[in-house]
Protein backbone atom coordinates (compact mmCIF):
# COMPACT_ATOMS: atom_id res chain seq x y z
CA UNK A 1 169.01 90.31 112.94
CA UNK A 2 168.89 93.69 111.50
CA UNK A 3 166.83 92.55 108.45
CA UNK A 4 164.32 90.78 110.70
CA UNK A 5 163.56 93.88 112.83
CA UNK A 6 163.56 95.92 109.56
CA UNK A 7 160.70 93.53 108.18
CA UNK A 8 158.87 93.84 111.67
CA UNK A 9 159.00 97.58 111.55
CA UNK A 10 157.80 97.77 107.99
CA UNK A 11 155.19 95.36 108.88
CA UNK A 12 153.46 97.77 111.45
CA UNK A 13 153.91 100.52 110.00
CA UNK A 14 151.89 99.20 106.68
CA UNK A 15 149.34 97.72 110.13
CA UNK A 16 149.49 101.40 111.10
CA UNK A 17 148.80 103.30 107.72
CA UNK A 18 145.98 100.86 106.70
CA UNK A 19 144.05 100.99 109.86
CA UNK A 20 144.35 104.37 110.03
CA UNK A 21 143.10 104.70 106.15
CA UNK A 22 140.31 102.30 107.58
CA UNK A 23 139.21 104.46 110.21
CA UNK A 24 138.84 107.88 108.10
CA UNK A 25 137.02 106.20 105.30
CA UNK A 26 134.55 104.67 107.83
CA UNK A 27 134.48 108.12 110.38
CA UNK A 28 134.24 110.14 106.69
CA UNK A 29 130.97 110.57 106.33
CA UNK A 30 130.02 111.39 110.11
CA UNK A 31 130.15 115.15 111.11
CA UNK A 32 132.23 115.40 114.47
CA UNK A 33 133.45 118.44 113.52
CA UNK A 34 131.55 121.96 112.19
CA UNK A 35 135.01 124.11 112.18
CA UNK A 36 136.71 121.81 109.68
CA UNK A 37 138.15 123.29 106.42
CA UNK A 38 137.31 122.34 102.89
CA UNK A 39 140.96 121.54 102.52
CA UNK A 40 140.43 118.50 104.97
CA UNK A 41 137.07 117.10 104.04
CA UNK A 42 138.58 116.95 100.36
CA UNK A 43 141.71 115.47 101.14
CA UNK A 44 140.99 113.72 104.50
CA UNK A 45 144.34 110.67 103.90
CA UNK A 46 146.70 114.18 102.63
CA UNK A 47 145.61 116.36 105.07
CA UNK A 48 146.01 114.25 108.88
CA UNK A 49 149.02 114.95 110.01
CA UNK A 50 149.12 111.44 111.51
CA UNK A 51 148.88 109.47 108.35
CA UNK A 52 151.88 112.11 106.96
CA UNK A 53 153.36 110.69 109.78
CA UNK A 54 153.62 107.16 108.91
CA UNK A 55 155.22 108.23 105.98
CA UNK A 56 157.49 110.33 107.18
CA UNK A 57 158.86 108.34 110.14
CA UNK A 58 160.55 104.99 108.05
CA UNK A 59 162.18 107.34 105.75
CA UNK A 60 163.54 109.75 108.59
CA UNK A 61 164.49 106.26 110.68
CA UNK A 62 166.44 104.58 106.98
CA UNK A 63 168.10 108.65 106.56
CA UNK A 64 169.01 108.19 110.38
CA UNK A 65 170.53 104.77 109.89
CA UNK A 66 172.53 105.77 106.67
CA UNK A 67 174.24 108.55 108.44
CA UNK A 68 175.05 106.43 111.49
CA UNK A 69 176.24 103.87 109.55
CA UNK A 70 178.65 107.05 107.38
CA UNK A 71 179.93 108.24 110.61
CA UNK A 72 180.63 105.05 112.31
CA UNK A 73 183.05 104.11 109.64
């Protein structure tokens, strides 16, 4: 049970990262934004805080589970 709703978790997040990495490579080349910093037009994937995001979130959710699993014992 657990192992199946791992799988589907993984499997949108890696939905999630992708389409997002879709969307700034194909937005990338439009200006919608005058104010931006050089920092972010050279490192548009390492720089959006929402793509940091979907890697942050599965490893904070797998930490979270390890320590609930550690103090449930």
């Amino acid at each position: 049970m657990y192992t199946l709703l791992g799988l589907i978790g993984a499997a949108v997040c890696v939905f999630s990262l992708l389409s997002s990495i879709y969307f700034i490579r194909k937005q990338q080349h439009k200006v919608l934004d005058k104010n931006t910093s050089m920092t972010t037009v050279k490192h548009p994937v390492i720089s959006n805080p929402i793509v940091l995001a979907y890697f942050a979130l599965p490893v904070l959710i797998i930490l979270g589970a390890i320590i609930w699993t550690l103090f449930l014992r």
